[in-house]
Protein backbone atom coordinates (compact mmCIF):
# COMPACT_ATOMS: atom_id res chain seq x y z
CA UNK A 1 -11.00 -26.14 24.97
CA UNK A 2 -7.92 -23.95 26.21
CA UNK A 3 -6.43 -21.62 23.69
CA UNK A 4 -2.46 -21.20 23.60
CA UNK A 5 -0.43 -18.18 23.92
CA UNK A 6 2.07 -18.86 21.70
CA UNK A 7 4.54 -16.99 19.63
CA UNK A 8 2.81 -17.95 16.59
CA UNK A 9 -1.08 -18.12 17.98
CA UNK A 10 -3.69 -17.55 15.53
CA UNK A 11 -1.60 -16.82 12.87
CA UNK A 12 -2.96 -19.28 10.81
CA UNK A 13 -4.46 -17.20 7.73
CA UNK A 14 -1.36 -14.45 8.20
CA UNK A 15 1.49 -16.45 7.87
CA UNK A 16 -0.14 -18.61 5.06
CA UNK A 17 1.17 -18.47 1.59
CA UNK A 18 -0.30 -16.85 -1.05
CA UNK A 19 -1.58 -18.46 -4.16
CA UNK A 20 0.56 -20.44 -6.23
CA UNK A 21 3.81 -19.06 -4.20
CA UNK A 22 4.29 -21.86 -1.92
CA UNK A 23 7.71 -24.28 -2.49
CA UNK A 24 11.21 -22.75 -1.42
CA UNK A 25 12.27 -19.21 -1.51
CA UNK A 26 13.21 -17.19 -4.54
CA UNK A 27 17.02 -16.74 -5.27
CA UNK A 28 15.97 -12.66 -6.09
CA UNK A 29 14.57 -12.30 -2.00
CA UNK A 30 18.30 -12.83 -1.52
CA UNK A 31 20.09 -10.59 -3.85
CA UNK A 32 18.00 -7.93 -2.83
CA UNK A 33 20.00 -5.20 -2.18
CA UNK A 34 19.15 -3.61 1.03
CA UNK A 35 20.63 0.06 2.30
CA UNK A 36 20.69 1.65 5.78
CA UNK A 37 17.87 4.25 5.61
CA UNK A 38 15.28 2.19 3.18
CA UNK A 39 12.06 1.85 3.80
CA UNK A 40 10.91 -1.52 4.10
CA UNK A 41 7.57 -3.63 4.91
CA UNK A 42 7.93 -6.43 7.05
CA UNK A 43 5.73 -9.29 5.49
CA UNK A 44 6.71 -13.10 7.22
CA UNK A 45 7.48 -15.94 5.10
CA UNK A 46 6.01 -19.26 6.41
CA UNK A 47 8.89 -21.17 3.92
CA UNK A 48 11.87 -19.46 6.26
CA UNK A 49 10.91 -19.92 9.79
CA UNK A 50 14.39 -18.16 11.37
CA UNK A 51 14.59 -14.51 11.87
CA UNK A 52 10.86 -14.68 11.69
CA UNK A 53 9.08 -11.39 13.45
CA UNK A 54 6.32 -11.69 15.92
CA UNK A 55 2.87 -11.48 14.55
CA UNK A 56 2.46 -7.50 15.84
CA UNK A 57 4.89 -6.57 13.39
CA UNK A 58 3.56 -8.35 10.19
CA UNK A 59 2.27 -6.26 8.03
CA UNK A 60 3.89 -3.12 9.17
CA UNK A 61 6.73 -0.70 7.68
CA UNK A 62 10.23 0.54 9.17
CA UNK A 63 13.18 1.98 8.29
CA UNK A 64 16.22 0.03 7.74
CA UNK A 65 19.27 1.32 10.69
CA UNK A 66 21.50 -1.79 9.90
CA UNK A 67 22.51 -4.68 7.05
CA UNK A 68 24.07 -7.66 8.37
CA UNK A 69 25.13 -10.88 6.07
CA UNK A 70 21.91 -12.56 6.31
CA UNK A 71 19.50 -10.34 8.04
CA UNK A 72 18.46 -6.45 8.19
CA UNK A 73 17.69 -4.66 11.11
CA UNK A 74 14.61 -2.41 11.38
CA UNK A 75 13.04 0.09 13.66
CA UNK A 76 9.17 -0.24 13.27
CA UNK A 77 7.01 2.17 15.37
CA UNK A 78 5.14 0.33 18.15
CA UNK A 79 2.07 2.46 20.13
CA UNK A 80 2.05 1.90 23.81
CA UNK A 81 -0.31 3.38 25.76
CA UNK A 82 -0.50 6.83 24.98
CA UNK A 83 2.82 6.67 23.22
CA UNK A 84 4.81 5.85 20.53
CA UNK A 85 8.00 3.60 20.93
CA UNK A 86 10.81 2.62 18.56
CA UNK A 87 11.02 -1.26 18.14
CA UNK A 88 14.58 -2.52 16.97
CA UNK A 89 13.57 -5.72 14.87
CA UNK A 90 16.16 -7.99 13.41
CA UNK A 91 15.50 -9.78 10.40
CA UNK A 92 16.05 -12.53 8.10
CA UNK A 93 15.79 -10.96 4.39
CA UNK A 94 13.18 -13.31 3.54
CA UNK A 95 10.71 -11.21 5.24
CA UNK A 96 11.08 -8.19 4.47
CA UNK A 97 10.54 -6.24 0.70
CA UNK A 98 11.02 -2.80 -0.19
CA UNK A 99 8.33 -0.51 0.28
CA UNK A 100 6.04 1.17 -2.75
CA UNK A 101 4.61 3.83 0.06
CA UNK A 102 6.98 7.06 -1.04
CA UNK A 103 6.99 6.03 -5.25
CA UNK A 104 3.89 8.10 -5.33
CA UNK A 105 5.65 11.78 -3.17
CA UNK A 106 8.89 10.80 -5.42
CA UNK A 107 7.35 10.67 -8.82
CA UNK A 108 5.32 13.95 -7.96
CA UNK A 109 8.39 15.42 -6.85
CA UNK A 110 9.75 14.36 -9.86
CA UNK A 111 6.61 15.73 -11.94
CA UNK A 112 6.61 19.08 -10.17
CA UNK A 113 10.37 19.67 -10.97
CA UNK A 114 9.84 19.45 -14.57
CA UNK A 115 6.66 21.59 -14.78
CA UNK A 116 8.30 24.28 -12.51
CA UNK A 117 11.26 24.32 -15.09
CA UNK A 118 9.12 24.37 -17.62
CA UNK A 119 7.16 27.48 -16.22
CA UNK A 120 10.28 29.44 -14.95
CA UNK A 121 11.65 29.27 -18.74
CA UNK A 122 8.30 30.69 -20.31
CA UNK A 123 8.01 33.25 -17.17
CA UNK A 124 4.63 32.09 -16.22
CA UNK A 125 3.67 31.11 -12.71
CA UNK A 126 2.03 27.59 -11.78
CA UNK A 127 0.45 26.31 -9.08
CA UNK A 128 2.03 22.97 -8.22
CA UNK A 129 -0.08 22.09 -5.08
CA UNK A 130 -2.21 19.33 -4.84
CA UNK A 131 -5.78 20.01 -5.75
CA UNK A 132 -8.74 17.99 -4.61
CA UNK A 133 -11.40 16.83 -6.58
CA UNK A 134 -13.83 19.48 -6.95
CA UNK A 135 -17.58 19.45 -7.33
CA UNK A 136 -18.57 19.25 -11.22
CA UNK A 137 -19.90 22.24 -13.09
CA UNK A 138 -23.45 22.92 -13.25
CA UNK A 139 -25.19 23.07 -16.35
CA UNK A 140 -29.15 23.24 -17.47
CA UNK A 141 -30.57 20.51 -19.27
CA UNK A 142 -32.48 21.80 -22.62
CA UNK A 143 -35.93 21.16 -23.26
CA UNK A 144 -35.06 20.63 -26.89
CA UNK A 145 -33.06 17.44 -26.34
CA UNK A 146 -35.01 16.04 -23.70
CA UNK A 147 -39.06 15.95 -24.43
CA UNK A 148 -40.96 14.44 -21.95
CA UNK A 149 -42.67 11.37 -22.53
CA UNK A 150 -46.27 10.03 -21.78
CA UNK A 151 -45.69 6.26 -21.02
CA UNK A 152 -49.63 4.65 -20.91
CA UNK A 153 -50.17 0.66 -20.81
CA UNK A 154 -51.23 -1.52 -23.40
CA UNK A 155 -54.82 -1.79 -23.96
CA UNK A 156 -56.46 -5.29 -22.48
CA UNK A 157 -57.44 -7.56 -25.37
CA UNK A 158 -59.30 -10.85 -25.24
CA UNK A 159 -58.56 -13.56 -27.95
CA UNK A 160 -61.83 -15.34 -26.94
């Protein structure tokens, strides 16, 4: 059986709903607020099929470079061959939501600031770098705690 090509092939699972958010849009997608220079993800709503973005771009995060009434416009990174291209996407506001990827660098920036401050005013120095999880300490396991034990089976017994 021939497959189609279409705008929206095999999307069936991506543009799909998720659980108990199915019906119209919410009134808060529209009074989103968005800004030139956000950060945004671009995640298509099935309810709103206008302004909808192709399937590539699903899933995938750009940076806001114009706000129009109804729609924003977004450049996404797109890798072509052995390059990287800037994709001007326009749309609707139902599909895109602000994106949680910088929270993370902004509240350490924020937690660094205070510790530095903190530091400078008692003179001491401190390392504000980000630390991997290092191997665990060694340590020796006393005998005193931990006495072997002789584990021997149950004796056979006949109730004849």
């Amino acid at each position: 059986m021939p497959h189609s090509f279409g705008y929206r092939a095999r999307t069936r699972h991506m543009f799909k709903r998720g659980f108990k958010e199915h019906g119209p849009v919410k009134l808060s997608t529209f009074l989103t607020p968005y800004r030139v220079g956000d950060i945004v993800d671009i995640k298509a709503n099935a309810a709103q099929q206008k302004g909808m973005p192709h399937k590539y771009y699903h899933g995938r995060t750009g940076v806001v470079y114009n706000v129009t009434p109804n729609a924003v416009c977004v450049l996404v990174k797109k890798v072509v061959g052995n390059r990287y291209i800037e994709k001007r996407v326009n749309l609707r506001v139902e599909h895109v939501r602000h994106s949680k990827c910088r929270q993370d660098f902004l509240d350490r920036v924020k937690k660094n600031a205070e510790v530095g401050k903190a530091a400078k005013e008692k003179g001491e120095h401190v390392s504000l770098k980000r630390v991997p999880i290092l191997p665990r300490e060694a340590y020796t396991v006393s005998a005193a705690s931990n006495v072997p034990q002789t584990i021997v089976p149950l004796p056979y017994e006949t109730t004849i």
